[in-house]
PDB file of N, CA and C in Angstrom:
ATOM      1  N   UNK A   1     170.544 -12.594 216.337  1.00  0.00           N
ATOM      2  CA  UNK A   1     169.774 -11.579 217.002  1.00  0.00           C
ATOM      3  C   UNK A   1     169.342 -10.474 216.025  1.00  0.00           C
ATOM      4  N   UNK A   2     170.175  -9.913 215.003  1.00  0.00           N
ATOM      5  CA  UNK A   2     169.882  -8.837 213.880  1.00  0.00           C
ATOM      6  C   UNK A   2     168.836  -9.394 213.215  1.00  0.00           C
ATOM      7  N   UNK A   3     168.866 -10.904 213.086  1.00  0.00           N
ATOM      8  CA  UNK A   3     167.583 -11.395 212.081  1.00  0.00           C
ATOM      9  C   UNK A   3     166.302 -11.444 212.801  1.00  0.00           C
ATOM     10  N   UNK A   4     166.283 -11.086 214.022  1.00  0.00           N
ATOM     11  CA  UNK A   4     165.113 -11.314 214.606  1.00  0.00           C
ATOM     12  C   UNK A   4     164.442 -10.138 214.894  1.00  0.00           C
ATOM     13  N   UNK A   5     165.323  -9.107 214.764  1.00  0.00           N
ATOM     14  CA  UNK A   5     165.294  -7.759 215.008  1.00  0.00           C
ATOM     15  C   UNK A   5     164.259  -7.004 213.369  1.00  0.00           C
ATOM     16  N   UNK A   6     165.463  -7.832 212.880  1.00  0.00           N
ATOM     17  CA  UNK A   6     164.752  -7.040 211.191  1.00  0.00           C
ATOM     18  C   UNK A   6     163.366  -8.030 210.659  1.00  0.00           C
ATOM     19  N   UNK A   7     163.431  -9.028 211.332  1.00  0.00           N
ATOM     20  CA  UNK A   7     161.714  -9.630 211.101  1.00  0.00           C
ATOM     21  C   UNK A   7     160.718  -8.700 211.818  1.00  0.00           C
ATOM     22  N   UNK A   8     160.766  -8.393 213.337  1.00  0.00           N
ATOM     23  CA  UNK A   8     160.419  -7.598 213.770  1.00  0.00           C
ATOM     24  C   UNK A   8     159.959  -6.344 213.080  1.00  0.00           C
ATOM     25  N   UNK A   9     160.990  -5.553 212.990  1.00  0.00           N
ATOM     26  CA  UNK A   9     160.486  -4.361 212.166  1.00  0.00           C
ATOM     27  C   UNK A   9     159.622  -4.661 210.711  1.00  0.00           C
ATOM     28  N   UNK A  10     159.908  -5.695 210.092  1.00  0.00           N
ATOM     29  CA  UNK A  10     159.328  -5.508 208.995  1.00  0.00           C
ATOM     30  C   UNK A  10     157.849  -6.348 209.454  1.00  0.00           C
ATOM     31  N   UNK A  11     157.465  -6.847 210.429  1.00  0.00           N
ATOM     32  CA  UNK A  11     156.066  -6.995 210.630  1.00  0.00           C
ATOM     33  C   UNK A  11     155.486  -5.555 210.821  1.00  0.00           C
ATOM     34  N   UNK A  12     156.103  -4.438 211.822  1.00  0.00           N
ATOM     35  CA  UNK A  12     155.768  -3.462 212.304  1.00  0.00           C
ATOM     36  C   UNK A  12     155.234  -2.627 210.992  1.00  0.00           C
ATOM     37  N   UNK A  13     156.274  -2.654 210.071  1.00  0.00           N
ATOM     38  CA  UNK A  13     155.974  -2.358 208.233  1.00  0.00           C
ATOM     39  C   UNK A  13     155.056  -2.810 208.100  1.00  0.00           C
ATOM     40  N   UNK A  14     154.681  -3.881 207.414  1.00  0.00           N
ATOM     41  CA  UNK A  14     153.627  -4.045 207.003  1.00  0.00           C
ATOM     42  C   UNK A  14     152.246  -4.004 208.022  1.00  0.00           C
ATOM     43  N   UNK A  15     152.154  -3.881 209.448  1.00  0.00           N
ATOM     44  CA  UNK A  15     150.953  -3.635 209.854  1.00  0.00           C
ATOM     45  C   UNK A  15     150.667  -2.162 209.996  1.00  0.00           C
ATOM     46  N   UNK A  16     151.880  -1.154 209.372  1.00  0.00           N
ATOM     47  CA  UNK A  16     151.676   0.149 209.521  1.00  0.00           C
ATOM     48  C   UNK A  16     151.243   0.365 207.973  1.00  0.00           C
ATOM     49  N   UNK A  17     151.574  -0.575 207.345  1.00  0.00           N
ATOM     50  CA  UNK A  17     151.109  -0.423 205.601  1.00  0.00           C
ATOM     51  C   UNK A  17     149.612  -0.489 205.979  1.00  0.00           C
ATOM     52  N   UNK A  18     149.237  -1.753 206.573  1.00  0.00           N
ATOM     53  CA  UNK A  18     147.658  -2.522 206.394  1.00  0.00           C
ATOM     54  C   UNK A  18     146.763  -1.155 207.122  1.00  0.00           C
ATOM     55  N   UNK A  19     147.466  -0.658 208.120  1.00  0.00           N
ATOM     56  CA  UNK A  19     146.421   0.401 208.810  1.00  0.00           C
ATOM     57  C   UNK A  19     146.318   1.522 207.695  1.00  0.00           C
ATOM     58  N   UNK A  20     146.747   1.999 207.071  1.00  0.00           N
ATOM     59  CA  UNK A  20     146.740   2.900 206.127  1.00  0.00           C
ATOM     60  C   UNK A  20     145.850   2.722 204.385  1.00  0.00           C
ATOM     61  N   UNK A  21     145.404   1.097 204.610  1.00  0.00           N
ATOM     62  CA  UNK A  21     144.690   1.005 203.315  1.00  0.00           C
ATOM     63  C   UNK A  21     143.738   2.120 202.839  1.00  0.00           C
ATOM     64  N   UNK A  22     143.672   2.694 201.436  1.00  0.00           N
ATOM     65  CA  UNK A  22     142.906   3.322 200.801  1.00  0.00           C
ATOM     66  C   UNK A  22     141.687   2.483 200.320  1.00  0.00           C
ATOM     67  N   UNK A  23     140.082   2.729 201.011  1.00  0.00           N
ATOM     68  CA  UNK A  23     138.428   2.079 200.609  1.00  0.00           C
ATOM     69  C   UNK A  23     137.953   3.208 199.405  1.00  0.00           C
ATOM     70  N   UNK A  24     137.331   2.234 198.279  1.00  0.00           N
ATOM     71  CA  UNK A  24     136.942   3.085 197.690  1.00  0.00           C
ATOM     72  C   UNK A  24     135.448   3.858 198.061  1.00  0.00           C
ATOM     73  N   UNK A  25     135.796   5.442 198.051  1.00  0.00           N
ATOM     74  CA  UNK A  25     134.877   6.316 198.308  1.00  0.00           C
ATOM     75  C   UNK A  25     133.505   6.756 197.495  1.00  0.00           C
ATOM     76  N   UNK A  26     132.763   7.231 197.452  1.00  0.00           N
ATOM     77  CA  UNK A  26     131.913   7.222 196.530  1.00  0.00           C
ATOM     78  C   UNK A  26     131.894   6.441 195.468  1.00  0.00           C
ATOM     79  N   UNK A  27     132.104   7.213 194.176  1.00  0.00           N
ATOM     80  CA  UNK A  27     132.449   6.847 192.907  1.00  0.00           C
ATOM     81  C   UNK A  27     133.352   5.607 192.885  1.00  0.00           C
ATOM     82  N   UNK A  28     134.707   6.045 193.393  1.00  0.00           N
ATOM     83  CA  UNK A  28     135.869   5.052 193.302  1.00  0.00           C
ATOM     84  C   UNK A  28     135.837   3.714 193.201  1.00  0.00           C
ATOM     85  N   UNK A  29     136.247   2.823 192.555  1.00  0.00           N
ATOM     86  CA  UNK A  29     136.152   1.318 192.333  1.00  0.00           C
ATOM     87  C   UNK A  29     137.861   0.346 192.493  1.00  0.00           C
ATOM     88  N   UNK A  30     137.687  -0.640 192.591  1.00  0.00           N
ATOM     89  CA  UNK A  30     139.046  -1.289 192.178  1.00  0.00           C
ATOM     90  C   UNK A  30     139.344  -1.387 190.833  1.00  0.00           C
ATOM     91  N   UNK A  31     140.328  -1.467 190.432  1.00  0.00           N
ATOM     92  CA  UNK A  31     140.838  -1.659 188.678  1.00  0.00           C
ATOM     93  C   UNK A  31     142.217  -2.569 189.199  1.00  0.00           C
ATOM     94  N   UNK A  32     142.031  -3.154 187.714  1.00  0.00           N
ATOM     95  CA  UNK A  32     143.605  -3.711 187.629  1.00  0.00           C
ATOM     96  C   UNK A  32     144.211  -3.499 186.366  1.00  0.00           C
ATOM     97  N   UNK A  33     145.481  -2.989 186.173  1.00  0.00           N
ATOM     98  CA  UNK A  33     145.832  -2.768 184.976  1.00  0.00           C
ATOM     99  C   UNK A  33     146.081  -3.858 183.812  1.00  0.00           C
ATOM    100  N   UNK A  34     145.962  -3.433 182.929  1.00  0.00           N
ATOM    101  CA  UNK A  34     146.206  -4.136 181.750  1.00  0.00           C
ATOM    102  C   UNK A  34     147.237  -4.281 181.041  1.00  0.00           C
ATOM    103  N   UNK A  35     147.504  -3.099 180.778  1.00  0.00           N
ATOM    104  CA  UNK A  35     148.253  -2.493 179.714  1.00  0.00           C
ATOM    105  C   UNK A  35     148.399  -0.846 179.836  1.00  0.00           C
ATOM    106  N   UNK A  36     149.703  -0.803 179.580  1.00  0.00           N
ATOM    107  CA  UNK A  36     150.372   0.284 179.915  1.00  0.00           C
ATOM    108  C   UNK A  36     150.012   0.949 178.382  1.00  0.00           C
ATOM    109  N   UNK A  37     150.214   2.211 178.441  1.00  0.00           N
ATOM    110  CA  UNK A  37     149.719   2.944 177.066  1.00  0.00           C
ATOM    111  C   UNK A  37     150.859   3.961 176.993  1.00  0.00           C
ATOM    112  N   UNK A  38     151.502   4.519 177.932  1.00  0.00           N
ATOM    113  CA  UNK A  38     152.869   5.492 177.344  1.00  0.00           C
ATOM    114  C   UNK A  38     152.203   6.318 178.130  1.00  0.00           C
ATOM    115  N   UNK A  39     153.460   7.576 178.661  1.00  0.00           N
ATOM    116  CA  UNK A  39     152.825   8.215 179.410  1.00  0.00           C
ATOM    117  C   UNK A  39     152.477   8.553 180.778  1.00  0.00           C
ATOM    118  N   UNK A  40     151.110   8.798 181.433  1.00  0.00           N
ATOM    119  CA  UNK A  40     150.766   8.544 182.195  1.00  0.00           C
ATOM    120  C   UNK A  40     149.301   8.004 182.303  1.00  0.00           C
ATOM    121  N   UNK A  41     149.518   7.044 180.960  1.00  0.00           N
ATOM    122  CA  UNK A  41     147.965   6.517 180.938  1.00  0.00           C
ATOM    123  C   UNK A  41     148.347   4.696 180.840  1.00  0.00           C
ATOM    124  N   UNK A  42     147.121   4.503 181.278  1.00  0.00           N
ATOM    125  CA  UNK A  42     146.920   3.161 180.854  1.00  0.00           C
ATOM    126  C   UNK A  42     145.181   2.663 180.568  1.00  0.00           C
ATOM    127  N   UNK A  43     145.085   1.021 180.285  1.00  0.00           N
ATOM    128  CA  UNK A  43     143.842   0.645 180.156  1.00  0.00           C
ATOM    129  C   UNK A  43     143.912   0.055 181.154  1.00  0.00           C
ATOM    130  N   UNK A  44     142.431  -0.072 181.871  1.00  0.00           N
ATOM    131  CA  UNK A  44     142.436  -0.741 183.280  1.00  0.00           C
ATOM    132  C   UNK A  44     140.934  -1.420 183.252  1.00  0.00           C
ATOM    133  N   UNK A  45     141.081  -2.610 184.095  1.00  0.00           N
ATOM    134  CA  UNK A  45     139.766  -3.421 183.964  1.00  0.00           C
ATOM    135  C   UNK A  45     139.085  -3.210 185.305  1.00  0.00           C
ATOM    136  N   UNK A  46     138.084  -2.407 185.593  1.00  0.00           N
ATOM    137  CA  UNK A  46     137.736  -2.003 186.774  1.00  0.00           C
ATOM    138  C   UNK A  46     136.939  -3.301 187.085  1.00  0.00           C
ATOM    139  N   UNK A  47     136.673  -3.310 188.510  1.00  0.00           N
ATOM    140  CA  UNK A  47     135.494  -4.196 189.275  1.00  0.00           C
ATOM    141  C   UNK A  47     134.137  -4.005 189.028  1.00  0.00           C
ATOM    142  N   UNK A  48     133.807  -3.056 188.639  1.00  0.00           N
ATOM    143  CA  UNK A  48     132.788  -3.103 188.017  1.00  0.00           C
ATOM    144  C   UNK A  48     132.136  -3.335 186.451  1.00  0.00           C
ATOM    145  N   UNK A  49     133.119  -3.822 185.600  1.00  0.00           N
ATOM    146  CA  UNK A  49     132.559  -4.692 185.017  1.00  0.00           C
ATOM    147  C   UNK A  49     133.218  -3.544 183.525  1.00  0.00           C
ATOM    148  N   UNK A  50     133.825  -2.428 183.933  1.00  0.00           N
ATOM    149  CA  UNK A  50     133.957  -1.651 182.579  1.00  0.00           C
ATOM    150  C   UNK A  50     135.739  -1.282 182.069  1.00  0.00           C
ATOM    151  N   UNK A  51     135.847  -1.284 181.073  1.00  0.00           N
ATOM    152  CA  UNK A  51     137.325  -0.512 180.964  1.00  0.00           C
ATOM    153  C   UNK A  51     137.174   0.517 180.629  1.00  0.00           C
ATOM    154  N   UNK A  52     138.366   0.918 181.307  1.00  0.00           N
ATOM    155  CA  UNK A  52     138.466   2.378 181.458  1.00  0.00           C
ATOM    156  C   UNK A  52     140.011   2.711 181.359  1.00  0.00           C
ATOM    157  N   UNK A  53     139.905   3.934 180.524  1.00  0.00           N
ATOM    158  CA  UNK A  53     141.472   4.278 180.006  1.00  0.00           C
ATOM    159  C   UNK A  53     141.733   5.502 180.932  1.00  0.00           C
ATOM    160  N   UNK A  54     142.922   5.048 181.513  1.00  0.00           N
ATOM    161  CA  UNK A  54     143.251   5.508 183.141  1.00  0.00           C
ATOM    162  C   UNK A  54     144.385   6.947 183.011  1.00  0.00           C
ATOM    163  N   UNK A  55     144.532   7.759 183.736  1.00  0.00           N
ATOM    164  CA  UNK A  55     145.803   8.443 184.143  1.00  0.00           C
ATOM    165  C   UNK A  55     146.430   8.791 185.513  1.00  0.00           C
ATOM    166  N   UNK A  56     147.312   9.079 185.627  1.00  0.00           N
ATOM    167  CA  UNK A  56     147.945   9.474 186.855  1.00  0.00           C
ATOM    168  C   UNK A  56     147.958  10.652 186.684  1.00  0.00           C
ATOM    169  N   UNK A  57     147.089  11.368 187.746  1.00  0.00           N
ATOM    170  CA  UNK A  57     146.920  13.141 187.959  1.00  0.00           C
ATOM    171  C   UNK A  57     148.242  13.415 188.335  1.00  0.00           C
ATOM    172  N   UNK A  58     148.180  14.617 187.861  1.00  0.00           N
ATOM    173  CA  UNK A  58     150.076  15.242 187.944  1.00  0.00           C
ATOM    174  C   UNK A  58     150.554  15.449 189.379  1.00  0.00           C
ATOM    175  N   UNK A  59     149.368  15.733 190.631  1.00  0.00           N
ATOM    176  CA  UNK A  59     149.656  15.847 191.975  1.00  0.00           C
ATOM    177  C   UNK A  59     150.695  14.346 192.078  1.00  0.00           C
ATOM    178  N   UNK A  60     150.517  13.050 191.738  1.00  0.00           N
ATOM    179  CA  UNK A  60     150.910  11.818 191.940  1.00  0.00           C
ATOM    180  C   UNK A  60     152.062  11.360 191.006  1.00  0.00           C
ATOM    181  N   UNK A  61     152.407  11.946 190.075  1.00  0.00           N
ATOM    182  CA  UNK A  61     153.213  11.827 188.930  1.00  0.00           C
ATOM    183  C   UNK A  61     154.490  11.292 189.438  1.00  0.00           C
ATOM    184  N   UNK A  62     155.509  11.402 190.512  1.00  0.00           N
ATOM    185  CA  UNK A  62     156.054  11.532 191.027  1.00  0.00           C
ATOM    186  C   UNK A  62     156.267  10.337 191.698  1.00  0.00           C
ATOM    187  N   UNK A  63     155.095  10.144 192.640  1.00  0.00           N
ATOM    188  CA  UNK A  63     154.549   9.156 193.468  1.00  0.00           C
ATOM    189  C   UNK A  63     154.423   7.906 193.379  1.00  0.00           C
ATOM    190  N   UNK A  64     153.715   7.730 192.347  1.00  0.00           N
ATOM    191  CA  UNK A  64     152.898   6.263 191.830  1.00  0.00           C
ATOM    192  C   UNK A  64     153.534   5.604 190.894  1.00  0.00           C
ATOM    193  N   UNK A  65     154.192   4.639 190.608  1.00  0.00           N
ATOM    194  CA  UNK A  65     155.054   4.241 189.840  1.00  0.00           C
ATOM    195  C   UNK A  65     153.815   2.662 189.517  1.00  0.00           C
ATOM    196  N   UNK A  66     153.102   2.689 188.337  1.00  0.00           N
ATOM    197  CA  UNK A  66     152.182   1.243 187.841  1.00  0.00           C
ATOM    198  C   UNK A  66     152.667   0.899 186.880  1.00  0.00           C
ATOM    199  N   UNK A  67     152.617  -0.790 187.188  1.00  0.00           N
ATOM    200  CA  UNK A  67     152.739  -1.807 186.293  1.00  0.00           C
ATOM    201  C   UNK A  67     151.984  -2.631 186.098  1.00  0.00           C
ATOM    202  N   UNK A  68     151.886  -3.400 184.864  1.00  0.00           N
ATOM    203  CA  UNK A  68     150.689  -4.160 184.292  1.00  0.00           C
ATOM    204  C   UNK A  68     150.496  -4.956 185.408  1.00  0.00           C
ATOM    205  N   UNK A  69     149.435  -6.012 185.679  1.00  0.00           N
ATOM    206  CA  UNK A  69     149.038  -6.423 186.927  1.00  0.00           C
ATOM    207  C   UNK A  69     148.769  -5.778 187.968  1.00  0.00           C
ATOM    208  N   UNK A  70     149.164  -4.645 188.519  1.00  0.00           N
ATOM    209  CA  UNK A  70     148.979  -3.856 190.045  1.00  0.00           C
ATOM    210  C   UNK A  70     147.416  -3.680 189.894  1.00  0.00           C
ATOM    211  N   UNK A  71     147.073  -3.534 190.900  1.00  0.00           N
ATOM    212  CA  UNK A  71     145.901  -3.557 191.490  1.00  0.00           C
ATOM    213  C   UNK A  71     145.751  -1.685 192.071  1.00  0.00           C
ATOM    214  N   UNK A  72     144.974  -1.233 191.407  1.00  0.00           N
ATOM    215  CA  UNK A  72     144.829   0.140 191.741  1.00  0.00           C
ATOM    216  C   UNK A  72     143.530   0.987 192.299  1.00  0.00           C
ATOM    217  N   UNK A  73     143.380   1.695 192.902  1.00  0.00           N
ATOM    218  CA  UNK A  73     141.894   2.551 193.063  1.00  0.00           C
ATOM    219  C   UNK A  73     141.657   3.597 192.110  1.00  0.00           C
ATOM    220  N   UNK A  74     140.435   3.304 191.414  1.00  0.00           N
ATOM    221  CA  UNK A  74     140.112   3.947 190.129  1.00  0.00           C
ATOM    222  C   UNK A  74     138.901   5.141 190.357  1.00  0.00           C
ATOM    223  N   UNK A  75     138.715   6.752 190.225  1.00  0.00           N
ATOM    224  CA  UNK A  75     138.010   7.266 190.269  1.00  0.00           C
ATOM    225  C   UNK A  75     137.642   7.804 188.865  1.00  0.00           C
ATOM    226  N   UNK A  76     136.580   7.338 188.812  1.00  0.00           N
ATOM    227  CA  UNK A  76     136.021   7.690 187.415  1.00  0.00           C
ATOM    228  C   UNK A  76     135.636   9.255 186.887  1.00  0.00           C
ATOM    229  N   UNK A  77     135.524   9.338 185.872  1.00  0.00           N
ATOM    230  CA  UNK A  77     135.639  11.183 185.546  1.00  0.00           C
ATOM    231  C   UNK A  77     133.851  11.426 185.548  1.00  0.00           C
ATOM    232  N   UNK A  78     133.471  12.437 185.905  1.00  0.00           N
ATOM    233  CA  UNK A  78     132.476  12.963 186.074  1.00  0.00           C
ATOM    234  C   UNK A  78     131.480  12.849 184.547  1.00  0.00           C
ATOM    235  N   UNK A  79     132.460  13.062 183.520  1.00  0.00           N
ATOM    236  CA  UNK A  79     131.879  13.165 182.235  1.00  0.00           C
ATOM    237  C   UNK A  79     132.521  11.952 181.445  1.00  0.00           C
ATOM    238  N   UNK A  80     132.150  11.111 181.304  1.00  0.00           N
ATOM    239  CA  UNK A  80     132.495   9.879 179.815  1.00  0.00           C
ATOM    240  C   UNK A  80     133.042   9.360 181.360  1.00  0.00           C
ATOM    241  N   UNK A  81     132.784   9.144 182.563  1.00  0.00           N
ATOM    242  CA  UNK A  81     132.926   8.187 183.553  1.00  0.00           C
ATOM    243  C   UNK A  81     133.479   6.980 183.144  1.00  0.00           C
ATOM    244  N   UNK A  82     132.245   6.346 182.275  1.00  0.00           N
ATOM    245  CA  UNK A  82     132.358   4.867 182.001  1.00  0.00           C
ATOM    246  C   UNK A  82     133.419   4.457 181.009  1.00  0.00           C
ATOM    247  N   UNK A  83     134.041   5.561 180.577  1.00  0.00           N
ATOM    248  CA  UNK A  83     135.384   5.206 179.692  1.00  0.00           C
ATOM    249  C   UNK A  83     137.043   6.036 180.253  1.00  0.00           C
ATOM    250  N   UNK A  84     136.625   6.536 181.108  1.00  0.00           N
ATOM    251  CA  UNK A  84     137.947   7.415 181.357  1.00  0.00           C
ATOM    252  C   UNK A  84     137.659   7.885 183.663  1.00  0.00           C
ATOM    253  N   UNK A  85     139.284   7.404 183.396  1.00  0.00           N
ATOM    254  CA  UNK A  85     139.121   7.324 185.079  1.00  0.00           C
ATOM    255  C   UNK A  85     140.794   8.497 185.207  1.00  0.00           C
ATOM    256  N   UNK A  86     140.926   8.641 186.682  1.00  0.00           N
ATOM    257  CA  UNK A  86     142.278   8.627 187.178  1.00  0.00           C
ATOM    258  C   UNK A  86     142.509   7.501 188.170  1.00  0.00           C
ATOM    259  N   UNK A  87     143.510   7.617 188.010  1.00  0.00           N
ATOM    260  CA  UNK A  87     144.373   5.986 189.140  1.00  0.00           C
ATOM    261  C   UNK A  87     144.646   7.191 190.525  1.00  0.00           C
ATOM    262  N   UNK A  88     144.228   6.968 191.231  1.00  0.00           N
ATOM    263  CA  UNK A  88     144.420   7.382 193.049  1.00  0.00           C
ATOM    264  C   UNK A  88     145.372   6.501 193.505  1.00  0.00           C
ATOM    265  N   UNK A  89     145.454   5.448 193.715  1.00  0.00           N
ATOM    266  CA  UNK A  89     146.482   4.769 194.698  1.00  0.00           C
ATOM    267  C   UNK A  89     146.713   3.370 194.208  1.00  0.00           C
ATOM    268  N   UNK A  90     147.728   3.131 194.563  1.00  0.00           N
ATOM    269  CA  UNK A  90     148.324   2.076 194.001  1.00  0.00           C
ATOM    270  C   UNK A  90     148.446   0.802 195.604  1.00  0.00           C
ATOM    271  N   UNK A  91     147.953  -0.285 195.737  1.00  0.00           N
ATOM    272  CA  UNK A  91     147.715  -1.562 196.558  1.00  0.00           C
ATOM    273  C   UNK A  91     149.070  -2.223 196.202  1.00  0.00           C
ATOM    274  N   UNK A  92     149.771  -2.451 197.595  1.00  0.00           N
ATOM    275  CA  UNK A  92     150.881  -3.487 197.460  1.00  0.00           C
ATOM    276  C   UNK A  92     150.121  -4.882 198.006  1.00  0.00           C
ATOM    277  N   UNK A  93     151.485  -5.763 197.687  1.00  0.00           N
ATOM    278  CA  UNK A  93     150.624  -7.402 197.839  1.00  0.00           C
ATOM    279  C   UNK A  93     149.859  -7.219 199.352  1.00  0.00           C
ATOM    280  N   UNK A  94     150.606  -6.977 200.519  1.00  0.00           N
ATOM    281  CA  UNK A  94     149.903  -7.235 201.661  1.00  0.00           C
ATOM    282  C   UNK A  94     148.644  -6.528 202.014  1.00  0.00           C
ATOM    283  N   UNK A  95     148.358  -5.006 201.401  1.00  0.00           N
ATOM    284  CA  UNK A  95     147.959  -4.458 201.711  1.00  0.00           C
ATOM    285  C   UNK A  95     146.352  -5.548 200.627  1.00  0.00           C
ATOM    286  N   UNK A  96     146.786  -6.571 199.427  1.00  0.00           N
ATOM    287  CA  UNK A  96     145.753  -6.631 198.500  1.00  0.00           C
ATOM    288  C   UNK A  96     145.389  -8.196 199.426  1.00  0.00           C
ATOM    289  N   UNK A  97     146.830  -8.802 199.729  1.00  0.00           N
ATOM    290  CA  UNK A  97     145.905  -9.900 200.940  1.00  0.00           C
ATOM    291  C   UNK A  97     145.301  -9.705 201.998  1.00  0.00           C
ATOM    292  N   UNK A  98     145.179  -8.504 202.758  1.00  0.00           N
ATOM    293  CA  UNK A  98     144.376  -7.732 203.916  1.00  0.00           C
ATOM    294  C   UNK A  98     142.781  -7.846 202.974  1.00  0.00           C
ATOM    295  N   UNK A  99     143.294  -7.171 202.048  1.00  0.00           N
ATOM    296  CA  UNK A  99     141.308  -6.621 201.287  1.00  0.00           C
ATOM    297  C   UNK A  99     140.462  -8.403 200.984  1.00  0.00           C
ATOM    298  N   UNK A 100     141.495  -9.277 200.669  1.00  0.00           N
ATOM    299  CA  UNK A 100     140.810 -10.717 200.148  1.00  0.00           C
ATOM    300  C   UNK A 100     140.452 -10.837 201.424  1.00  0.00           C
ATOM    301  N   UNK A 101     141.277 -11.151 202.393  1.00  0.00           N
ATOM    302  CA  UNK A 101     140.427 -11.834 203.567  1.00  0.00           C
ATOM    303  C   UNK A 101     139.577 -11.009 204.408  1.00  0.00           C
ATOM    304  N   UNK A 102     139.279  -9.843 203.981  1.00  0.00           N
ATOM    305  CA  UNK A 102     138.619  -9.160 204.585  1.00  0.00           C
ATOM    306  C   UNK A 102     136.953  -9.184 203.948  1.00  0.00           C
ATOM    307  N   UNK A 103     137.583  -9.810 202.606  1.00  0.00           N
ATOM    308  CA  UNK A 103     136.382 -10.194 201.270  1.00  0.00           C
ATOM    309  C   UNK A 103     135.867  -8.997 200.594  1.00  0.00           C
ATOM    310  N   UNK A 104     136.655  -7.719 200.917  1.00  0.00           N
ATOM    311  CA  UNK A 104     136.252  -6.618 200.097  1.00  0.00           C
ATOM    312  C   UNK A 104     136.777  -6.789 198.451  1.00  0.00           C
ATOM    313  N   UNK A 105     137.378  -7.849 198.579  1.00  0.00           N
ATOM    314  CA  UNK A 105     138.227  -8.372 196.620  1.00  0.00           C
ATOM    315  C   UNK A 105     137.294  -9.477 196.234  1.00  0.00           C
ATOM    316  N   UNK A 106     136.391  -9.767 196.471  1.00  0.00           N
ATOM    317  CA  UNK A 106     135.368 -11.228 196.015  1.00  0.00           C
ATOM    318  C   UNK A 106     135.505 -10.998 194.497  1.00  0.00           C
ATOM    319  N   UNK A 107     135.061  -9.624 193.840  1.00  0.00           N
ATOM    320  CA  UNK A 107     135.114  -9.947 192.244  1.00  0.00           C
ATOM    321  C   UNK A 107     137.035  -9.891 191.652  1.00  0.00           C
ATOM    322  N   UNK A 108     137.429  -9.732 192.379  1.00  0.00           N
ATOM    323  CA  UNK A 108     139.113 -10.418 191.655  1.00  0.00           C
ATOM    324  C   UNK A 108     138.768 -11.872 191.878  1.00  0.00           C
ATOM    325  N   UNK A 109     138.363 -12.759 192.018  1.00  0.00           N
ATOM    326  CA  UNK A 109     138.280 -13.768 191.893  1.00  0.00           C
ATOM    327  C   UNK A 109     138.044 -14.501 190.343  1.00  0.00           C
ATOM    328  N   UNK A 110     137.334 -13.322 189.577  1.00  0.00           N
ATOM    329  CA  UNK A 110     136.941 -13.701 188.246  1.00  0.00           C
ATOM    330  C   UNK A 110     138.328 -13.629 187.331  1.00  0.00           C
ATOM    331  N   UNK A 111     139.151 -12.462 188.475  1.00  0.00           N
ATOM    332  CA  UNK A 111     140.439 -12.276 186.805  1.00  0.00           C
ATOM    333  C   UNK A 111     141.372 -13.649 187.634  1.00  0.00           C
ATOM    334  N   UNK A 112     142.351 -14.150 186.589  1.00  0.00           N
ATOM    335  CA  UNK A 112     142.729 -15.204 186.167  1.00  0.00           C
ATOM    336  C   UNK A 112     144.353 -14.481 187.064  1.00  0.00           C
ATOM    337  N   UNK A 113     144.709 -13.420 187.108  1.00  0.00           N
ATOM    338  CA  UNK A 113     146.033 -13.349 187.611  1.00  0.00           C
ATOM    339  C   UNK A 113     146.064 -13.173 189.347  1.00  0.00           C
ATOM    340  N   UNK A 114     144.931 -12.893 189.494  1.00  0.00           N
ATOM    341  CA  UNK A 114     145.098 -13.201 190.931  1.00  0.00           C
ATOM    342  C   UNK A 114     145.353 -14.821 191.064  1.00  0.00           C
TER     343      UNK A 114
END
């Protein structure tokens, strides 16, 4: 009965994760990391086709804990955009199998670790 209980809740989890997904807003794009750089930076291969050397704004420092592979929301900087972003939010697996079948991930299809 406890095991049926704690399946339970953890569906309730993850459909309270999936309602809460972060869309990228304006600017914002998907990235996936690469490579960690020390710090609170990394290199990240955005969906749109550019890399971009990433940070975690100090509001999130705390918060966001990335590792190579994670799948992140990337807002690009106003000035040198196309080379320098901050990382906004970090996508767990369910929340990144919600976005595939939803087909908002069609260009992760090109990287090789999905």
């Amino acid at each position: 009965m406890s095991v049926k209980k704690a399946q339970e809740e953890r569906q309730e989890y993850l459909a309270e994760e999936i309602r809460r997904i972060k869309l990228p807003r304006g600017r914002q794009v998907f990235g996936m990391v690469e490579q960690l750089l020390g710090g609170t930076r990394m290199r990240v291969k955005c969906f749109d086709g550019k890399l971009r050397v990433c940070r975690v704004p100090g509001r999130f420092k705390r918060m966001l804990w990335i590792r190579e592979g994670d799948t992140i929301l990337v807002e690009p900087w106003e000035l040198s955009g196309d080379d320098r972003g901050d990382a906004m939010y970090k996508y767990s697996k369910a929340q990144l199998q919600y976005l595939r079948n939803k087909g908002m991930l069609k260009e992760a299809q090109a990287f090789q670790e999905f």
